[in-house]
N, C-alpha and C. Protein backbone atom coordinates (compact mmCIF):
# COMPACT_ATOMS: atom_id res chain seq x y z
N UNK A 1 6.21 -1.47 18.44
CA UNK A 1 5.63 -2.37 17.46
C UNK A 1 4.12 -2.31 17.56
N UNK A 2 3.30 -2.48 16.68
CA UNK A 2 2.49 -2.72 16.45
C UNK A 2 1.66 -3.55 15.31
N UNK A 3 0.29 -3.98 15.71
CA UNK A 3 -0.11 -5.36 15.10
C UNK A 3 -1.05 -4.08 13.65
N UNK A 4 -0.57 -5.01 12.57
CA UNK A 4 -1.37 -3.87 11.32
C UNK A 4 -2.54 -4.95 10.60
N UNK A 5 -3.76 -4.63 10.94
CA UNK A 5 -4.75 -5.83 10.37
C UNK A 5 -5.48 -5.12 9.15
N UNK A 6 -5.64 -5.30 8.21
CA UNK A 6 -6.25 -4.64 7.49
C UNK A 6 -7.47 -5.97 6.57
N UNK A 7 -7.78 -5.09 5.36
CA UNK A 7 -8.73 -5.95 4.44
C UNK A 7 -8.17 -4.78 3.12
N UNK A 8 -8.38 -5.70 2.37
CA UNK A 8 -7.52 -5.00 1.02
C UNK A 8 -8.82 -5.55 0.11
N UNK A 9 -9.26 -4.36 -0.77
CA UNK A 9 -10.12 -5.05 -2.08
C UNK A 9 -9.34 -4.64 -3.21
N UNK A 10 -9.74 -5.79 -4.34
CA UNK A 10 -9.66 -4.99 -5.92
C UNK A 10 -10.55 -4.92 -6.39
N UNK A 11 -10.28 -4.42 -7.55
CA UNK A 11 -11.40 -4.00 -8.79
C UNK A 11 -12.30 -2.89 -7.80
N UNK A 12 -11.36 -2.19 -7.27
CA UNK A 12 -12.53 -1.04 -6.48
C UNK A 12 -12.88 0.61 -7.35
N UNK A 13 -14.12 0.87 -7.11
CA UNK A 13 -14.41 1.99 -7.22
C UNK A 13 -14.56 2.73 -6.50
N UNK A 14 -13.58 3.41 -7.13
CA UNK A 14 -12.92 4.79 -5.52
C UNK A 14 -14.08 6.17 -5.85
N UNK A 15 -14.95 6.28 -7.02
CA UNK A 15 -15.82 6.77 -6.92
C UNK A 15 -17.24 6.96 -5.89
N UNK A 16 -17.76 5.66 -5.88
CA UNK A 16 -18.77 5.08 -5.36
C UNK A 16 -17.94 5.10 -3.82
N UNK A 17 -16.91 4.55 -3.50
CA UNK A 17 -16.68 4.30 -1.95
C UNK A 17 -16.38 6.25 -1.66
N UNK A 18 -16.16 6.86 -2.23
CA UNK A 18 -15.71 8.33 -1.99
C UNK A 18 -17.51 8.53 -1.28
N UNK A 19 -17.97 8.56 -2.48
CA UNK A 19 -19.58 8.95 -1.97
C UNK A 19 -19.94 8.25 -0.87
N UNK A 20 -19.88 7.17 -0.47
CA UNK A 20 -20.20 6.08 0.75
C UNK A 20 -19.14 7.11 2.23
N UNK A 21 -18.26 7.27 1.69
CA UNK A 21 -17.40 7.59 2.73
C UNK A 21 -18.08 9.02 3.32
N UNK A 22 -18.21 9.94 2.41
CA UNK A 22 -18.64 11.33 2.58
C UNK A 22 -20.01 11.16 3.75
N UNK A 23 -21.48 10.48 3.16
CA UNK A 23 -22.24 9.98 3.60
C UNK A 23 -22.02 10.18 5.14
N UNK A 24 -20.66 9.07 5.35
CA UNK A 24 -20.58 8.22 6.62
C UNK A 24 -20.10 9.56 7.98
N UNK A 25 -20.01 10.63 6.91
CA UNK A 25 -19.10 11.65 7.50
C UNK A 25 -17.67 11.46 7.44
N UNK A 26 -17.04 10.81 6.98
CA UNK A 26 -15.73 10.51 7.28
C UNK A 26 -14.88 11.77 6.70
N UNK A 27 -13.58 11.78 7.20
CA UNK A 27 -12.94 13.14 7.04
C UNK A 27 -11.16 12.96 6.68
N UNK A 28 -11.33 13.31 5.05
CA UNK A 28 -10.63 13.00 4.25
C UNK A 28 -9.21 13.64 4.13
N UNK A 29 -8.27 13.50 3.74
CA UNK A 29 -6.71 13.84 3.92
C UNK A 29 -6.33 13.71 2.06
N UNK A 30 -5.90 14.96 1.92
CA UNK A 30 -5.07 15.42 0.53
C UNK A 30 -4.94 14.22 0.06
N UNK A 31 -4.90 13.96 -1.39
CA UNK A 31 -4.35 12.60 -1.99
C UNK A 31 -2.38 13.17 -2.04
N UNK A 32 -2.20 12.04 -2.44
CA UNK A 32 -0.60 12.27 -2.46
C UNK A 32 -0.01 11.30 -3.03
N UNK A 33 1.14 11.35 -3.57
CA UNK A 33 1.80 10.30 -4.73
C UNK A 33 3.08 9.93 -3.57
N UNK A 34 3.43 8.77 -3.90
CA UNK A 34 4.23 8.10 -2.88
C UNK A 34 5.23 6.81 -3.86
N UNK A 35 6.56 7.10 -3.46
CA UNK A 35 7.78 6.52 -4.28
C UNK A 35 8.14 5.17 -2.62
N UNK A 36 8.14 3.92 -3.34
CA UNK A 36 8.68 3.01 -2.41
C UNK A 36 9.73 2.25 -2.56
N UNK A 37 10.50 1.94 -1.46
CA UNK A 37 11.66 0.74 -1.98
C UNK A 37 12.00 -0.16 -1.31
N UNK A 38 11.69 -1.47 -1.99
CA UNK A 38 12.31 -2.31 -0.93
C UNK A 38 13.67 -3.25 -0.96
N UNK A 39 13.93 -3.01 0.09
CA UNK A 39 15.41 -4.01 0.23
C UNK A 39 15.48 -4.92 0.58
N UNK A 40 16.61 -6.03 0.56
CA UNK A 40 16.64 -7.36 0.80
C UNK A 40 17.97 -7.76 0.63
N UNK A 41 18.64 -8.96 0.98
CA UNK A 41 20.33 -9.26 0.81
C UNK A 41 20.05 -9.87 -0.80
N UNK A 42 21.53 -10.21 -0.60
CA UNK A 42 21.38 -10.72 -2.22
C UNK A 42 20.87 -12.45 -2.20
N UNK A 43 20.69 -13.27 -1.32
CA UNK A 43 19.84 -14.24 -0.95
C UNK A 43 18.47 -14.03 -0.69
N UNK A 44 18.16 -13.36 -1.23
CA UNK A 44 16.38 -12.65 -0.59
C UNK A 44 15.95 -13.11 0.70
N UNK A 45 16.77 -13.22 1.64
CA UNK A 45 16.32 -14.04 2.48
C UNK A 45 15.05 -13.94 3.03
N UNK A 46 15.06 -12.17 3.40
CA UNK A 46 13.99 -11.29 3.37
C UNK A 46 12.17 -11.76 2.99
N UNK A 47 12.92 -11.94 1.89
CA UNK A 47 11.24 -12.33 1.55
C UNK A 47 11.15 -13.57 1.23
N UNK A 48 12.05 -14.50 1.22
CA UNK A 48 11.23 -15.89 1.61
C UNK A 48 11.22 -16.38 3.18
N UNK A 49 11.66 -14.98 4.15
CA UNK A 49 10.76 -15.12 5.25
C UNK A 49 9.08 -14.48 5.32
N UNK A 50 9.15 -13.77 4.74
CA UNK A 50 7.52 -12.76 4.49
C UNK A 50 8.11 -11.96 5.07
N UNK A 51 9.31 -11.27 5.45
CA UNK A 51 9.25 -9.88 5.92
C UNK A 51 9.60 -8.69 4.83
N UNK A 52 9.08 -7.93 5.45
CA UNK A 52 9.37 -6.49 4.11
C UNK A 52 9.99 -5.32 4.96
N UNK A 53 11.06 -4.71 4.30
CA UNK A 53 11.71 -3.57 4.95
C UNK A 53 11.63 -2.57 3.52
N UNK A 54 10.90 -1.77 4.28
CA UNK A 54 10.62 -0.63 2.80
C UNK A 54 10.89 0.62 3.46
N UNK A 55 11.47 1.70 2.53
CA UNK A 55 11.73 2.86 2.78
C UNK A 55 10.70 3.66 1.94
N UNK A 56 10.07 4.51 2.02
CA UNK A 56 9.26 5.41 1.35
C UNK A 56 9.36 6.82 1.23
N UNK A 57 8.97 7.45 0.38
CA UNK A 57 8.98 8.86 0.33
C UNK A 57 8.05 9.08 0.07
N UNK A 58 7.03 10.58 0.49
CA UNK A 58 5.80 10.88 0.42
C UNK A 58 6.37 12.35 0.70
N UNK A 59 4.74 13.04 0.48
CA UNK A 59 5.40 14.28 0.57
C UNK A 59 5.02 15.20 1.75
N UNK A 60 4.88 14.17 3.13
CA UNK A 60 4.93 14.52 4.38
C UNK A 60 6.38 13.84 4.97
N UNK A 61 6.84 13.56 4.05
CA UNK A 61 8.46 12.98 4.72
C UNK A 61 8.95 11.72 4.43
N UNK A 62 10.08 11.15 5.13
CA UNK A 62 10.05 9.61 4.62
C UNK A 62 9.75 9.05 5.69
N UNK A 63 9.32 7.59 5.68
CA UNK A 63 9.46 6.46 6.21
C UNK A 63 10.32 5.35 6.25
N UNK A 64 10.76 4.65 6.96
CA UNK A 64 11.28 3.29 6.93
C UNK A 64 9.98 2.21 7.77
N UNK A 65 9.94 1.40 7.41
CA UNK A 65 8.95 0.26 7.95
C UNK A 65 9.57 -1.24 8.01
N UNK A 66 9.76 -1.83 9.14
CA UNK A 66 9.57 -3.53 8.60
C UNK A 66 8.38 -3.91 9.31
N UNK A 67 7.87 -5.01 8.09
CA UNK A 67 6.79 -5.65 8.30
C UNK A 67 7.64 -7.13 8.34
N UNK A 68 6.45 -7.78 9.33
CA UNK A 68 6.87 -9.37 9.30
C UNK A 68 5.68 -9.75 9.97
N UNK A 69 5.45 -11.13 9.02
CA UNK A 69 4.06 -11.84 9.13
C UNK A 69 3.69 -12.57 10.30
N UNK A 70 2.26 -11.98 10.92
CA UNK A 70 1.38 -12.54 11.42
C UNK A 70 0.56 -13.31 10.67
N UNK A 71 -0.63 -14.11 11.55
CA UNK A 71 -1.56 -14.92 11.58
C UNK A 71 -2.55 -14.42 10.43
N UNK A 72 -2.36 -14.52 9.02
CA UNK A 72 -3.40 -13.98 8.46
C UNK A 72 -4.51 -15.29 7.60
N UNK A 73 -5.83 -14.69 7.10
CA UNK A 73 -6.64 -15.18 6.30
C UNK A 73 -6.76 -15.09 4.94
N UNK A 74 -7.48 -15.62 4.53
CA UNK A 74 -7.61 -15.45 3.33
C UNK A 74 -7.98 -13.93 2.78
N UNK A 75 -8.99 -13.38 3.55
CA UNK A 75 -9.19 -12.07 3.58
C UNK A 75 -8.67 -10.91 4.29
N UNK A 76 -8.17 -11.27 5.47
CA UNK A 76 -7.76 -10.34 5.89
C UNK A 76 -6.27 -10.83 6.54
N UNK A 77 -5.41 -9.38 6.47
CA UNK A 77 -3.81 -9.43 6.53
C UNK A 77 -3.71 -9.04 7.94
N UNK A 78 -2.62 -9.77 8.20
CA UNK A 78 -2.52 -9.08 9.92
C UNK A 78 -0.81 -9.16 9.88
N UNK A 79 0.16 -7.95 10.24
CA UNK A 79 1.45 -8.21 10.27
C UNK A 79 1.96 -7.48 11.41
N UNK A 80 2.91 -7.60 12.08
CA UNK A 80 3.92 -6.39 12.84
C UNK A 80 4.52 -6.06 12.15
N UNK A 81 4.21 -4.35 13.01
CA UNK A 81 5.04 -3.18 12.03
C UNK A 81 5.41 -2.57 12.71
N UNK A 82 6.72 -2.41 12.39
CA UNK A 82 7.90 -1.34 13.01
C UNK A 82 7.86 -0.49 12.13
N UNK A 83 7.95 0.92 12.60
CA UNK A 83 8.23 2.26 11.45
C UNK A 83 8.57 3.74 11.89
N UNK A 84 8.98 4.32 11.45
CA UNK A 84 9.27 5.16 11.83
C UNK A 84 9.94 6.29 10.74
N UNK A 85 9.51 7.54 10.78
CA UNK A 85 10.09 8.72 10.36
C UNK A 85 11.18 8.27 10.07
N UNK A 86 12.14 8.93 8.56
CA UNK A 86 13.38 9.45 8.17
C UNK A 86 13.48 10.69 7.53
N UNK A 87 14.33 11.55 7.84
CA UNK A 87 14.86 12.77 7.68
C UNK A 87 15.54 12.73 6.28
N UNK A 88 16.14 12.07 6.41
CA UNK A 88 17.43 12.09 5.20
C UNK A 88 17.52 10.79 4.30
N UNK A 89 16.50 10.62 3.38
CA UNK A 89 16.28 9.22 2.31
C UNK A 89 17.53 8.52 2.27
N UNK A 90 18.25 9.60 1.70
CA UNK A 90 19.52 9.36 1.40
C UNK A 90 20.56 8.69 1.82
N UNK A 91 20.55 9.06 3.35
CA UNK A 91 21.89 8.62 4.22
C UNK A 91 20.68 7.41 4.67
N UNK A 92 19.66 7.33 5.03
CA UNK A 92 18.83 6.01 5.38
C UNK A 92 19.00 4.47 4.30
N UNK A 93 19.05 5.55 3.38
CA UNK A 93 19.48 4.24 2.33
C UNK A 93 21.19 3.60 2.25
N UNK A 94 21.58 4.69 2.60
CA UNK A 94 23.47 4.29 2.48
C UNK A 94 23.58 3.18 4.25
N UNK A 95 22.45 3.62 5.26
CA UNK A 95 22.86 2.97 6.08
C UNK A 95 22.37 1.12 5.80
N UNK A 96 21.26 1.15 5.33
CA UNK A 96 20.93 0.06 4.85
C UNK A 96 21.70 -0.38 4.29
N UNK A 97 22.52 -0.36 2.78
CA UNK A 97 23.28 -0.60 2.12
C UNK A 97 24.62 -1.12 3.03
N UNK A 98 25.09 -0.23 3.71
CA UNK A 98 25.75 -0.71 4.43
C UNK A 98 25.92 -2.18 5.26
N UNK A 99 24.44 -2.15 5.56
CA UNK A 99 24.23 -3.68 6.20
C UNK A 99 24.01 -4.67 5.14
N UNK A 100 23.93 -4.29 4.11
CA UNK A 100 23.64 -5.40 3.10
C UNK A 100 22.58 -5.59 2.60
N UNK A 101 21.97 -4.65 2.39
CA UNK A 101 20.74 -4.82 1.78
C UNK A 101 20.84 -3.88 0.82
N UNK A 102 20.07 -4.54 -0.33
CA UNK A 102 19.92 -3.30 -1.69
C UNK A 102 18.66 -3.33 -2.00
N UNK A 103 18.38 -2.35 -3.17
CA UNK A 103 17.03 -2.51 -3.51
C UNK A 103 16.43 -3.87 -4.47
N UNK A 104 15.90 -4.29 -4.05
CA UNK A 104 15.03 -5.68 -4.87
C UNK A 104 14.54 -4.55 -5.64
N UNK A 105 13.34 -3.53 -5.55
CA UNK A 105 12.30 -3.13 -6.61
C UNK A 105 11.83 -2.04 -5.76
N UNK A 106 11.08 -1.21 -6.41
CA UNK A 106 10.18 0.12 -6.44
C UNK A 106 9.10 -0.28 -6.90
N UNK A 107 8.06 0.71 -5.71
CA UNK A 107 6.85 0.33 -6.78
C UNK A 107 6.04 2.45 -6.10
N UNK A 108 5.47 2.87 -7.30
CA UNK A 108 5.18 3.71 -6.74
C UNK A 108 2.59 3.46 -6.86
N UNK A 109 2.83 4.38 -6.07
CA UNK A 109 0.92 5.09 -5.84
C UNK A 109 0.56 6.58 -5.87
N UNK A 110 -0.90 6.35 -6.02
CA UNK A 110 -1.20 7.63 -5.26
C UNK A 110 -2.32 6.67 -4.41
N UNK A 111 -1.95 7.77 -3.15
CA UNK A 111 -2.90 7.14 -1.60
C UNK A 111 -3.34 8.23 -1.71
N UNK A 112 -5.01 8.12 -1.13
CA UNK A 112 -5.97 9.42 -0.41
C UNK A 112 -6.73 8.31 0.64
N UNK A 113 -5.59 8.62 1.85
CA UNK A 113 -6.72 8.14 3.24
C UNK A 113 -8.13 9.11 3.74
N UNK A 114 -8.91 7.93 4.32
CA UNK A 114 -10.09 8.40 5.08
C UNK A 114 -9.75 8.23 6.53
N UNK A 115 -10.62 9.30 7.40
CA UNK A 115 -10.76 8.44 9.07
C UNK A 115 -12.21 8.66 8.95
N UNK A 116 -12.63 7.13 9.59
CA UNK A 116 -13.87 7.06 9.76
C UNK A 116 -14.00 5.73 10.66
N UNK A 117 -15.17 5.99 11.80
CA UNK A 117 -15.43 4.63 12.94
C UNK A 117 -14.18 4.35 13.32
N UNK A 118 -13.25 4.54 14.06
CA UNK A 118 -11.94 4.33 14.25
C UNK A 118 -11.21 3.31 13.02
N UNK A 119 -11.04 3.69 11.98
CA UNK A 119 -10.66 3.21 10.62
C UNK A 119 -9.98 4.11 10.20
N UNK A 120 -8.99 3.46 9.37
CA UNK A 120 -8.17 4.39 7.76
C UNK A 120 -8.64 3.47 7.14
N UNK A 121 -9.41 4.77 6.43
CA UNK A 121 -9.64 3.88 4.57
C UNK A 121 -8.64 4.44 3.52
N UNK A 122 -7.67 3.46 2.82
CA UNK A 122 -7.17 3.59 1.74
C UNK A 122 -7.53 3.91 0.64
N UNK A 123 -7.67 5.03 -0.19
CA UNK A 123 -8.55 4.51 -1.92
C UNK A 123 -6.34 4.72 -2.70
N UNK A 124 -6.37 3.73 -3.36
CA UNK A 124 -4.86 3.55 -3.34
C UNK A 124 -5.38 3.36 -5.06
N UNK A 125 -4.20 4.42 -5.90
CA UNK A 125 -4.11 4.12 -7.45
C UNK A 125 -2.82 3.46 -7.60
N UNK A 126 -2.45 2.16 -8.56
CA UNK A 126 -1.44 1.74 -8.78
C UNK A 126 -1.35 1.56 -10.36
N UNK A 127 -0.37 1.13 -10.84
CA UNK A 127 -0.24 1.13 -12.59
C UNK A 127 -0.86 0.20 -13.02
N UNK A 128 -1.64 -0.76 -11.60
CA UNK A 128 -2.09 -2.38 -12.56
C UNK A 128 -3.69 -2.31 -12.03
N UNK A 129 -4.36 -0.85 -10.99
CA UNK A 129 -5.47 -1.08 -11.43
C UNK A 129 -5.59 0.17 -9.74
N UNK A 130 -6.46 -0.56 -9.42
CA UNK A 130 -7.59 0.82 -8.09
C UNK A 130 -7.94 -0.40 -6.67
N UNK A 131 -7.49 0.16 -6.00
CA UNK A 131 -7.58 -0.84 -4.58
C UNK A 131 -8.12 0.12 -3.79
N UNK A 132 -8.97 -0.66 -2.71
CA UNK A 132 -8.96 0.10 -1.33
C UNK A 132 -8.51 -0.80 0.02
N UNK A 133 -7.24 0.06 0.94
CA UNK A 133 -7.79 -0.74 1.82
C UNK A 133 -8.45 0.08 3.08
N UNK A 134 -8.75 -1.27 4.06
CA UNK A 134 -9.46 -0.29 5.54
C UNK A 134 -8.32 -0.99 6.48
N UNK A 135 -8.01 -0.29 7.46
CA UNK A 135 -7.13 -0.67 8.45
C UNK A 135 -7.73 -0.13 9.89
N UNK A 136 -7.53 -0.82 10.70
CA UNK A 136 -7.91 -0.59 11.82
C UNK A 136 -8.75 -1.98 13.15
N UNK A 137 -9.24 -1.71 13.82
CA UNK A 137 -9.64 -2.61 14.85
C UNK A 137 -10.42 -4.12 14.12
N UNK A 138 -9.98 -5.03 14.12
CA UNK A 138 -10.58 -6.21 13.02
C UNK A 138 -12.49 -6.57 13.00
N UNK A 139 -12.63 -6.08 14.20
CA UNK A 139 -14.13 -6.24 14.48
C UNK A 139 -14.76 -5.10 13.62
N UNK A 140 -14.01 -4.11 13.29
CA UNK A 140 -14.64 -2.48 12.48
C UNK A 140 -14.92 -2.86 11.05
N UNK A 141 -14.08 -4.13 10.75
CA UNK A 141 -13.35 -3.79 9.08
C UNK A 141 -14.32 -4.44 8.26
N UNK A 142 -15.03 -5.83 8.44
CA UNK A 142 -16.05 -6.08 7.56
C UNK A 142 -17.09 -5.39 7.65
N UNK A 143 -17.52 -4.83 8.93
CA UNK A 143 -19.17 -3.78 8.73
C UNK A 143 -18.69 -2.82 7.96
N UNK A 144 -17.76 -2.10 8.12
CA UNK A 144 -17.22 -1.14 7.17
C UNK A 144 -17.19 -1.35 5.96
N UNK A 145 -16.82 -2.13 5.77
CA UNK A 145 -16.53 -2.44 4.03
C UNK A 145 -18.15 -2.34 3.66
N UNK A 146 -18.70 -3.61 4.59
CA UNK A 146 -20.55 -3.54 3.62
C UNK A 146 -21.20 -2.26 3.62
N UNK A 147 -20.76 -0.80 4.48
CA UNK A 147 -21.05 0.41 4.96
C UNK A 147 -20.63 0.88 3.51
N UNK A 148 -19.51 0.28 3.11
CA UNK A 148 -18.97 1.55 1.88
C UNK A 148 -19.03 0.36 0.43
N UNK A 149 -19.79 -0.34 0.47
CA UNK A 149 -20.41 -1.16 -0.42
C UNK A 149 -19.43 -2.15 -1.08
N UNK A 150 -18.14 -2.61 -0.53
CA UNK A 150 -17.42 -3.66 -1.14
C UNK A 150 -17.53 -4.69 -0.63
N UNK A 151 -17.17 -5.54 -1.88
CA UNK A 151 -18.21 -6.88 -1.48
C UNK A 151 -16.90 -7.93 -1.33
N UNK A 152 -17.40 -8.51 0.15
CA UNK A 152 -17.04 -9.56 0.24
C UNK A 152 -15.70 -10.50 -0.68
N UNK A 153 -16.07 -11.07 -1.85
CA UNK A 153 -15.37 -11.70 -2.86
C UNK A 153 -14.55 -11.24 -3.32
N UNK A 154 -14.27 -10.08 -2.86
CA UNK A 154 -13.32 -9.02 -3.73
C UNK A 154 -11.94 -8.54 -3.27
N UNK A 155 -12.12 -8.95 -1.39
CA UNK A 155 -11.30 -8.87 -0.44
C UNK A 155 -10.24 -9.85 -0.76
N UNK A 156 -9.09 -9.21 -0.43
CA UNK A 156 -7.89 -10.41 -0.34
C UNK A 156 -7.07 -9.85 0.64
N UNK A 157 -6.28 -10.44 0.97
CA UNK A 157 -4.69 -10.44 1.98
C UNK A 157 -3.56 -10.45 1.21
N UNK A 158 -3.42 -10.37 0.07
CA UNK A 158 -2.36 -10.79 -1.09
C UNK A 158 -1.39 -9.39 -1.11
N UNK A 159 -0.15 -9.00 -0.85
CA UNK A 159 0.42 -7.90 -1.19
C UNK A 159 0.24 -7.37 -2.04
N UNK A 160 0.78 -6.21 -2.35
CA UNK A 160 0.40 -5.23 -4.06
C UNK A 160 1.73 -6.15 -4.38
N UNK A 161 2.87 -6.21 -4.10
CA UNK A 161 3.30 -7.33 -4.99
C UNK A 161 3.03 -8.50 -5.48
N UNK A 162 2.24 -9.02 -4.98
CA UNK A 162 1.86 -10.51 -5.63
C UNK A 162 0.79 -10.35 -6.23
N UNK A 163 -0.09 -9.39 -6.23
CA UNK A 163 -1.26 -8.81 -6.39
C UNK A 163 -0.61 -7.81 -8.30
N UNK A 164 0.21 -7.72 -8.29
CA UNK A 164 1.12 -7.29 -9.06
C UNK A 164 1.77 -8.27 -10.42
N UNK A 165 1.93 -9.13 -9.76
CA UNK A 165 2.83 -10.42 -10.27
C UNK A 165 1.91 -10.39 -10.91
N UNK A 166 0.67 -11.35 -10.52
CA UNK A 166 -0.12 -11.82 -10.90
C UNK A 166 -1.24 -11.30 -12.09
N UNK A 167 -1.23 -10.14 -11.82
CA UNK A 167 -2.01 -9.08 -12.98
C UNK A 167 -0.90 -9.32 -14.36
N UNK A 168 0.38 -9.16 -13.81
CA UNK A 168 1.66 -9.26 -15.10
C UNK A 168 1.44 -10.72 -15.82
N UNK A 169 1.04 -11.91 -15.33
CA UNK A 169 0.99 -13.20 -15.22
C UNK A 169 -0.47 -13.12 -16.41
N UNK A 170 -1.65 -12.72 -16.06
CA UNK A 170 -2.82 -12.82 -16.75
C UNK A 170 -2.97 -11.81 -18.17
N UNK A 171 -1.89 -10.57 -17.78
CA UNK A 171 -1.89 -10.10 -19.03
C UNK A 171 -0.45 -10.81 -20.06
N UNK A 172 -0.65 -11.74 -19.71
CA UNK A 172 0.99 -12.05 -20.74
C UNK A 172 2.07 -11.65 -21.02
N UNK A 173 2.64 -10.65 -19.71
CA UNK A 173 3.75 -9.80 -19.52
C UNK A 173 4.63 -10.60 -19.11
N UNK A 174 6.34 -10.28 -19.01
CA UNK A 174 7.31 -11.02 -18.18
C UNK A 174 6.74 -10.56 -17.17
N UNK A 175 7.76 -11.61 -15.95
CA UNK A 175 7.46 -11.33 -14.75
C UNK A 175 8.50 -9.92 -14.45
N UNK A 176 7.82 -9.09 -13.61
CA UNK A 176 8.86 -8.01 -13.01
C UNK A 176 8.43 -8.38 -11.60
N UNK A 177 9.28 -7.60 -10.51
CA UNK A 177 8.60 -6.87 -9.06
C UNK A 177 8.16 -5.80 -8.77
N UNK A 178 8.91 -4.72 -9.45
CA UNK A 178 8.44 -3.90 -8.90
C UNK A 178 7.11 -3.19 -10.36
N UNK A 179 6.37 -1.77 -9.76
CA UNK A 179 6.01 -1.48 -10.36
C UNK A 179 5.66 0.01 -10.58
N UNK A 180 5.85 0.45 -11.57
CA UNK A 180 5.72 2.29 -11.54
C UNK A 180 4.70 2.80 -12.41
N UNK A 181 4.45 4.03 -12.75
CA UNK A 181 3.86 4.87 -13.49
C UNK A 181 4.50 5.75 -14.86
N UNK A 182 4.54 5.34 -15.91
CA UNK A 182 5.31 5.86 -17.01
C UNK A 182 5.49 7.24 -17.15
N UNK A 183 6.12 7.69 -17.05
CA UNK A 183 7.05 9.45 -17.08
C UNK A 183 5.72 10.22 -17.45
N UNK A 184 4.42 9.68 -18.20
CA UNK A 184 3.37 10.36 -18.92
C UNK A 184 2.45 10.09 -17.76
N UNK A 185 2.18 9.18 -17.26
CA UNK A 185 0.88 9.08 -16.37
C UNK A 185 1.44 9.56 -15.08
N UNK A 186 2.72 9.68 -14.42
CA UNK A 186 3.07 9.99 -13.29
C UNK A 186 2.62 11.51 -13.33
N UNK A 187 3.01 12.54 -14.62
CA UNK A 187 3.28 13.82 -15.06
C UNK A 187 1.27 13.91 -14.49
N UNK A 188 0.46 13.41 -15.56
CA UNK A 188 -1.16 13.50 -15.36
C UNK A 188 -1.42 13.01 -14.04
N UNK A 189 -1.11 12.51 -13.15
CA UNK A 189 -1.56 12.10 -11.71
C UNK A 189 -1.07 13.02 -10.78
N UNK A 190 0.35 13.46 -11.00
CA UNK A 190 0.71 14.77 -10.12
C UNK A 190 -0.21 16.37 -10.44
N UNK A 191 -0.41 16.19 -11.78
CA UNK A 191 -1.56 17.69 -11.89
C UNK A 191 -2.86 17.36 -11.31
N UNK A 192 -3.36 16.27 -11.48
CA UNK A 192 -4.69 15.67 -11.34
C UNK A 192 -4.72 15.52 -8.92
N UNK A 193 -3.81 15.63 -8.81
CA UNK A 193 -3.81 15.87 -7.26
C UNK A 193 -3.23 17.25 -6.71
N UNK A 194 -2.36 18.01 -7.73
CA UNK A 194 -2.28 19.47 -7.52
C UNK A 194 -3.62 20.14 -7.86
N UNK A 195 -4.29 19.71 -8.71
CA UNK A 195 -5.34 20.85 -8.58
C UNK A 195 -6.51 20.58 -7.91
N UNK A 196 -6.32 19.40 -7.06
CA UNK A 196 -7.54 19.13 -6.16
C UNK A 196 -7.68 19.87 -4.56
């Protein structure tokens, strides 16, 4: 197990923090598009504890993860995380299922991490807008941020799901959970990271 503290912004420009990052020297990793899912019983019990059990696919392999909530702020998230490699999506998901859990929702990205000052910087694309986060030692994460010019006010602790909701909420959409990329923008984001 381990403790995952991060700082999450919106309304980011992954332009401007790219240039900040380069600057800093930091040393960048392929972007990549990433399919998620999370499960829960049919009582959600799951998440009206705050824990999240997500399976992922990326195209360095899969993951399984549970998260469950720590001590967080307004700005910054702090959770334990269990995770670990899966081989086989497939049979990972039938074993889940098995225990009773199905999928609540999907939500897919494209991630392009940084390492920099013992940090991962996130620049993360989603269908409801451009986030970054920084993860790493909690004393690193606000000089960092003012290092790569995001401000303060902009920081939250809020999941991309609620972070999600809530965008659906202000544009006058039903509510959904999960969230994806339409068959047309998924198609332009996979060329737009193949030819980089």
């Amino acid at each position: 197990m381990s403790m995952e503290v991060e700082l999450k912004f919106v309304q980011a420009n992954h332009a401007a923090v790219r240039q900040a990052l380069d600057s800093l020297g930091a040393k960048p990793q392929e972007p990549y598009f990433e399919e998620n899912w999370v499960f829960d019983d049919a009582e959600a019990r799951l998440r009206r504890q705050g824990v999240l059990l997500r399976l992922r696919r990326k195209p360095q392999g899969g993951v399984l993860t549970l998260k469950q909530p720590g001590p967080s702020s307004i700005q910054v998230k702090r959770c334990a995380e269990h995770q670990t490699r899966v081989g086989d999506l497939e049979a990972m998901r039938k074993v889940l299922e098995g225990l009773g859990y199905t999928v609540a929702f999907g939500y897919e990205k494209v991630r392009e991490k940084w390492a920099v000052q013992g940090c991962e910087v996130c620049l993360d694309r989603l269908p409801f807008g451009d986030f970054v986060e920084i993860e790493g030692p909690e004393s690193e994460l606000a000089p960092l941020a003012e290092k790569l010019g995001l401000a303060p006010e902009l920081s939250t602790s809020r999941t991309y799901h609620d972070l999600n909701c809530a965008w659906r909420a202000e544009q006058g959409l039903e509510p959904r959970d999960g969230f994806v990329f339409s068959p047309e923008e998924r198609e332009q984001l996979l060329k737009q990271i193949s030819s980089r």
